[in-house]
N, C-alpha and C. Protein backbone atom coordinates (compact mmCIF):
# COMPACT_ATOMS: atom_id res chain seq x y z
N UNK A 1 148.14 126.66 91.14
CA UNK A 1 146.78 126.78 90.62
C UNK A 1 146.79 127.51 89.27
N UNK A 2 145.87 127.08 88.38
CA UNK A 2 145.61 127.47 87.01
C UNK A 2 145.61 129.22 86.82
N UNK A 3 145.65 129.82 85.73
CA UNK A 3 145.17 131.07 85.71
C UNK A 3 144.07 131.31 85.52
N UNK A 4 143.07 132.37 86.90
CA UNK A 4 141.69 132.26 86.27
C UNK A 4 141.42 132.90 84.76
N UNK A 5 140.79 131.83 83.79
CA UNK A 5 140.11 132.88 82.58
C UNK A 5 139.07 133.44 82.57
N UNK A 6 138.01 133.05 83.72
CA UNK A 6 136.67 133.13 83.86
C UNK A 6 136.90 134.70 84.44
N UNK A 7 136.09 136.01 83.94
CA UNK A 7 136.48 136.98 84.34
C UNK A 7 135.17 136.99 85.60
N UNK A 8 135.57 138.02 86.54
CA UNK A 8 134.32 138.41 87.30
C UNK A 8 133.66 139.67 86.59
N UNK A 9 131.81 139.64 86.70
CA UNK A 9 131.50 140.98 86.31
C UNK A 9 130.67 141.31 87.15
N UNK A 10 130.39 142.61 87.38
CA UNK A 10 129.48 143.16 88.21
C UNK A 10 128.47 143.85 87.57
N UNK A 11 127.01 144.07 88.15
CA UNK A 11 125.65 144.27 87.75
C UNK A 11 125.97 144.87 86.80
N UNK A 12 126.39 146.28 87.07
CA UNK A 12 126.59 147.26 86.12
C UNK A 12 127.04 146.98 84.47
N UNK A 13 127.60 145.66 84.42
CA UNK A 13 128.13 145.33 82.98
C UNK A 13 127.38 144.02 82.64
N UNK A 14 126.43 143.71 83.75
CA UNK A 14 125.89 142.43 83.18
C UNK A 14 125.01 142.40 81.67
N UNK A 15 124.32 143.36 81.70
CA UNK A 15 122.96 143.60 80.67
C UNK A 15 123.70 143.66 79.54
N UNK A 16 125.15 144.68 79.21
CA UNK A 16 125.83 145.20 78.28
C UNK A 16 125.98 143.71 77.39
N UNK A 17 126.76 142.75 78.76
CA UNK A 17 127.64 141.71 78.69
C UNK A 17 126.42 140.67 77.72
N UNK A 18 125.20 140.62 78.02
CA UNK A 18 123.87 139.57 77.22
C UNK A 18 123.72 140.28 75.89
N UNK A 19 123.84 141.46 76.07
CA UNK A 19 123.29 141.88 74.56
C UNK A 19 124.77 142.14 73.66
N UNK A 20 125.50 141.96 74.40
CA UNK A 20 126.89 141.67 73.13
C UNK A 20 127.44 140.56 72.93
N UNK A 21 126.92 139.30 73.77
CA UNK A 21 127.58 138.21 73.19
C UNK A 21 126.59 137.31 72.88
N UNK A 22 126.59 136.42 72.19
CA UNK A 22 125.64 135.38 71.18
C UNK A 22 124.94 134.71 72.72
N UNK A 23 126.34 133.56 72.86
CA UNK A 23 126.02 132.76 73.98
C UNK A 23 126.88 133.22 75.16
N UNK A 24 126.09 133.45 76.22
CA UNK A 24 127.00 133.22 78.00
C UNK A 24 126.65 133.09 78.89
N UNK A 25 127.37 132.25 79.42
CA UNK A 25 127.39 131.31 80.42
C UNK A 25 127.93 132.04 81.61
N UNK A 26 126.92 131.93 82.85
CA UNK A 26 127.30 132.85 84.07
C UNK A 26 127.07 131.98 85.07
N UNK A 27 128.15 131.78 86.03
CA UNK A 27 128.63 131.42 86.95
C UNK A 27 128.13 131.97 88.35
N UNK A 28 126.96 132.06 89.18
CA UNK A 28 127.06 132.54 90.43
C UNK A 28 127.86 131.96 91.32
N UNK A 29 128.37 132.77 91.99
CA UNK A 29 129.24 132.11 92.76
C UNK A 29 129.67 132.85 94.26
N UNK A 30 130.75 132.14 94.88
CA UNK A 30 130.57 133.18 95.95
C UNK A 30 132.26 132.60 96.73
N UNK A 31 132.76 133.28 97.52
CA UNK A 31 133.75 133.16 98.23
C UNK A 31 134.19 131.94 99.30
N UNK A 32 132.88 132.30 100.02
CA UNK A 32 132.48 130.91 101.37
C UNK A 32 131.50 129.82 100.69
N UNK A 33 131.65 129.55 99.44
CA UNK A 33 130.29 128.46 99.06
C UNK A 33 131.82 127.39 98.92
N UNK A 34 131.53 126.21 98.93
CA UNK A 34 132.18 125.16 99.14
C UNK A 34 131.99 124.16 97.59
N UNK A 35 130.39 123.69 97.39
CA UNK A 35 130.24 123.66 96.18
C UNK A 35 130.85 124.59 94.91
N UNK A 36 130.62 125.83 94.99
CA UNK A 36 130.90 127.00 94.05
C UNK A 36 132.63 126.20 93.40
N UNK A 37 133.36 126.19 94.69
CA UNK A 37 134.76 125.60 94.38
C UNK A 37 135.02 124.40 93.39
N UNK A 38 133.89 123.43 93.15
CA UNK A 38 134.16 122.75 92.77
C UNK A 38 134.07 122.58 90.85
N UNK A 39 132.72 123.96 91.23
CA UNK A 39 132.21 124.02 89.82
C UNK A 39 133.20 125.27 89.26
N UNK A 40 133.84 125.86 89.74
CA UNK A 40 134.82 126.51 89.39
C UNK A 40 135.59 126.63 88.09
N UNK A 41 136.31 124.93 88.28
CA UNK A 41 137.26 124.04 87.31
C UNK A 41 136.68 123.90 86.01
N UNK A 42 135.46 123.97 86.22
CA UNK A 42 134.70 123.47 84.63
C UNK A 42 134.36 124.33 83.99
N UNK A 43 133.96 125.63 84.78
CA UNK A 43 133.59 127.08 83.89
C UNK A 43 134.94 127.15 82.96
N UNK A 44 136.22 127.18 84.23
CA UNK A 44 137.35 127.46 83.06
C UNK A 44 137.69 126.59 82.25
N UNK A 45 137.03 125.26 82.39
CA UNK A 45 137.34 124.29 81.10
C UNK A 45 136.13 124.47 80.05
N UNK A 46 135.51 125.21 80.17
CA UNK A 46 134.40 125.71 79.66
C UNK A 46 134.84 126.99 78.56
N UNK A 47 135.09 127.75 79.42
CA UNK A 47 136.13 128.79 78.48
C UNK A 47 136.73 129.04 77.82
N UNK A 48 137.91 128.04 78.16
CA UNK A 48 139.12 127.53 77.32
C UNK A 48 138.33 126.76 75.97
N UNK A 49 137.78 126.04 76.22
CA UNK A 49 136.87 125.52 74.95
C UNK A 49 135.94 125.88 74.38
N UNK A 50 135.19 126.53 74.50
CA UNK A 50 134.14 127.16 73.29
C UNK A 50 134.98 128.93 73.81
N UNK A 51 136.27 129.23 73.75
CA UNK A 51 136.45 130.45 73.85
C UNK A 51 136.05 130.99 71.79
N UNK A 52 135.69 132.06 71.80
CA UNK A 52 135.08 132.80 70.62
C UNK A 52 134.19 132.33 70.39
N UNK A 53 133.58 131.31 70.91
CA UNK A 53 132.02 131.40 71.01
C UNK A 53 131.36 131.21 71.76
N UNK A 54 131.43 131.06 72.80
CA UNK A 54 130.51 131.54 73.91
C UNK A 54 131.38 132.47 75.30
N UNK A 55 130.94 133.48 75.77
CA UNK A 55 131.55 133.59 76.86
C UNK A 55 131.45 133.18 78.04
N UNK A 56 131.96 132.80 79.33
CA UNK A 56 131.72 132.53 80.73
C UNK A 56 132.09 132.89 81.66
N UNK A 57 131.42 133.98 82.13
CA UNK A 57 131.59 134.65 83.23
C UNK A 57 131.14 134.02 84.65
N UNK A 58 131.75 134.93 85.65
CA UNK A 58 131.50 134.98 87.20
C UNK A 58 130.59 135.57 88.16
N UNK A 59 129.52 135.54 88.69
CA UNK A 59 129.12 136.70 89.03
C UNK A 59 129.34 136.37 90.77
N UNK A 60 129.98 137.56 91.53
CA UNK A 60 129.71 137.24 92.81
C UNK A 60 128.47 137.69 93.54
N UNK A 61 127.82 136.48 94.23
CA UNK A 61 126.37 136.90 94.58
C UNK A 61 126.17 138.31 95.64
N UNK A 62 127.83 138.27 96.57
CA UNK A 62 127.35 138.94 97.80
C UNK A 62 127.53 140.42 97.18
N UNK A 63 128.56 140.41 96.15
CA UNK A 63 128.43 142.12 96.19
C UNK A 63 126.91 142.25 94.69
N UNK A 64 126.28 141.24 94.35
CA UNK A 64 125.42 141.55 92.87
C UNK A 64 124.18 140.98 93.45
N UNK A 65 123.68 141.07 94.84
CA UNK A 65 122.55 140.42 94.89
C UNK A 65 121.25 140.42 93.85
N UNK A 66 121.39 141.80 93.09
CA UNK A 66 120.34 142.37 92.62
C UNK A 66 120.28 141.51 91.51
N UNK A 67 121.18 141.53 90.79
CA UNK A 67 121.33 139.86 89.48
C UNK A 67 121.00 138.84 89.75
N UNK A 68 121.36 138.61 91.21
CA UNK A 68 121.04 136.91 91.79
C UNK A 68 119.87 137.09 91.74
N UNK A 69 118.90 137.70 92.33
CA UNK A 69 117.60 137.68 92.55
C UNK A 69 116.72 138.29 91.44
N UNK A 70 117.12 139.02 90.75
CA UNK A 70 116.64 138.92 89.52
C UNK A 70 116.12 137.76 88.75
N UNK A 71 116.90 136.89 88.41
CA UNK A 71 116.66 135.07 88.10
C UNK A 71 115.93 134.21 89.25
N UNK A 72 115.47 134.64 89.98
CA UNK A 72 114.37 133.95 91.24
C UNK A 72 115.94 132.93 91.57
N UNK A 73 117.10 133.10 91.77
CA UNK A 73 117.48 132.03 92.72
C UNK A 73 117.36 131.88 93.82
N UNK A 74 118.13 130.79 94.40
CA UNK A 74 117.60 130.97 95.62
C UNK A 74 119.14 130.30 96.11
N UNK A 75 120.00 129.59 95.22
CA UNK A 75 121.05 128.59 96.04
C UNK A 75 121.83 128.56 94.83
N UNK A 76 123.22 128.68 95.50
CA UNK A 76 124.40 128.58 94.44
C UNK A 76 125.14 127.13 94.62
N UNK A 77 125.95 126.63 94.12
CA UNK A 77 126.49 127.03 92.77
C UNK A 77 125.18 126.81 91.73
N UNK A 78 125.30 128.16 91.06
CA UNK A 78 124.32 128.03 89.54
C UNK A 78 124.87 128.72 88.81
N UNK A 79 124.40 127.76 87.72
CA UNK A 79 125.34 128.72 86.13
C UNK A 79 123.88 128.47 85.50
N UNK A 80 123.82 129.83 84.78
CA UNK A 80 122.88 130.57 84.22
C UNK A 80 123.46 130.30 82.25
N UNK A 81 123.23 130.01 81.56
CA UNK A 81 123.06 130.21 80.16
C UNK A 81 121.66 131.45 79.72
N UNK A 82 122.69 131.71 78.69
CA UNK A 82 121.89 132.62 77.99
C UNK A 82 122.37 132.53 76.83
N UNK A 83 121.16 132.88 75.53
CA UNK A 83 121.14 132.87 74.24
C UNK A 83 120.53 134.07 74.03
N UNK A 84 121.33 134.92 73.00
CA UNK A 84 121.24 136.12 72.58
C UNK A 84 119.91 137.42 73.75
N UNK A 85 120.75 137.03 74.79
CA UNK A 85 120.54 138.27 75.92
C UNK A 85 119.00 137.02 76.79
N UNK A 86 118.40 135.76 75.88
CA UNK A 86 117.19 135.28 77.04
C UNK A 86 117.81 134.03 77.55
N UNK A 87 117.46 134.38 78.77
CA UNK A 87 117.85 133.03 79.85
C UNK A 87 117.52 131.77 79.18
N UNK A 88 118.20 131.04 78.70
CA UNK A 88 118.02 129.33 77.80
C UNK A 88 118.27 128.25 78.66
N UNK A 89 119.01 128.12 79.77
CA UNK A 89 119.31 127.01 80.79
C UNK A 89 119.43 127.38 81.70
N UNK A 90 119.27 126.98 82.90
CA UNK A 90 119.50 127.12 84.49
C UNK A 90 120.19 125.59 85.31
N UNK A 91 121.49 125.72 85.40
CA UNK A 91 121.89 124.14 85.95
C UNK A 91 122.15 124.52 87.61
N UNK A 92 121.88 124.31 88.88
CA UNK A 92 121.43 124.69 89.85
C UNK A 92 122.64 123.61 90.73
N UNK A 93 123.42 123.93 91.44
CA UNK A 93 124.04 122.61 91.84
C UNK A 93 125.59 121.96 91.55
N UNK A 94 126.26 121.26 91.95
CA UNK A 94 127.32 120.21 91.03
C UNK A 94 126.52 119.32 90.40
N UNK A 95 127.17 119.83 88.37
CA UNK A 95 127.15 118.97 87.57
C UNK A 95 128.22 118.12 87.02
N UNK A 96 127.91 117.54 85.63
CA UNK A 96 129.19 117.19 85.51
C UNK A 96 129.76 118.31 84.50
N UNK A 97 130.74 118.18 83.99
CA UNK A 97 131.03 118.98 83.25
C UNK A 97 130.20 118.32 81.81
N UNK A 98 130.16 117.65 81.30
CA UNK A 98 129.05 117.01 80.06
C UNK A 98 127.88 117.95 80.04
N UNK A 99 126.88 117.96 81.53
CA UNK A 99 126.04 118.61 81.55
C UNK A 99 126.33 120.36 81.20
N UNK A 100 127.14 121.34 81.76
CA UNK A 100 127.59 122.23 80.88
C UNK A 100 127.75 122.11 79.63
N UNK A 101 128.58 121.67 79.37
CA UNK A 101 129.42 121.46 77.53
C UNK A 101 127.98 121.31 76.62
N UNK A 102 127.07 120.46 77.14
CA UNK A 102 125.62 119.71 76.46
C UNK A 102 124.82 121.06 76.36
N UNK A 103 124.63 121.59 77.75
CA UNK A 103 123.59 122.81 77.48
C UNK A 103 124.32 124.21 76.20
N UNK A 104 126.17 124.40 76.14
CA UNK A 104 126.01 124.96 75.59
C UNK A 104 126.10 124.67 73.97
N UNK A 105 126.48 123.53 73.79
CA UNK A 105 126.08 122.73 72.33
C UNK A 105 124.79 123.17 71.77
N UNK A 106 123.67 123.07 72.69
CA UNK A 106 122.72 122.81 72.09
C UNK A 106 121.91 124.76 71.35
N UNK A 107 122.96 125.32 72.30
CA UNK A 107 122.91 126.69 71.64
C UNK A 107 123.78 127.58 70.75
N UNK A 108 124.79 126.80 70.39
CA UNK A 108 125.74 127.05 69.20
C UNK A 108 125.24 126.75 67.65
């Protein structure tokens, strides 16, 4: 298996993490989610490709509930975009990877 690049962060560095990077892309995710696994592969192909300009992080829901629910979710896998610290996309689900790559195009 690949090396993960996608780092994990926890609450405590999330806020820091929006107001220091342009664009990022956050990953909820979780251990026992089955989906989560699949969307996994694309964050880090996500990474690897717009790395220095956008970042894409991990967040795990069970130990960060307070982040998850912060964003009214309700069901993972979701990756969260953000543009300069405000929530800009919400993709809820398996996408394709296009649908990532597209949402963060359109904020570069």
């Amino acid at each position: 298996m690949s090396t993960d690049t996608v780092a994990y962060v926890e609450e405590s560095e999330f806020d820091a993490l929006l107001s220091n990077e342009k664009v990022v892309v956050v990953d909820f995710t979780a251990t026992w989610c089955g989906p989560c696994r699949l969307v996994s592969p694309l964050m880090e192909q996500l990474a690897v490709e717009y790395e220095g300009r956008a970042s894409v992080v991990k967040v795990d829901v069970d130990n960060n509930k307070p982040v998850f629910k912060r964003f009214g979710l309700r069901s993972i896998p979701a990756v969260l975009i953000f543009k300069d610290g405000e929530l800009a996309e919400t993709i809820v689900g398996v996408s394709p990877y296009e649908q990532f790559s597209g949402a963060v195009d359109k904020l570069l």
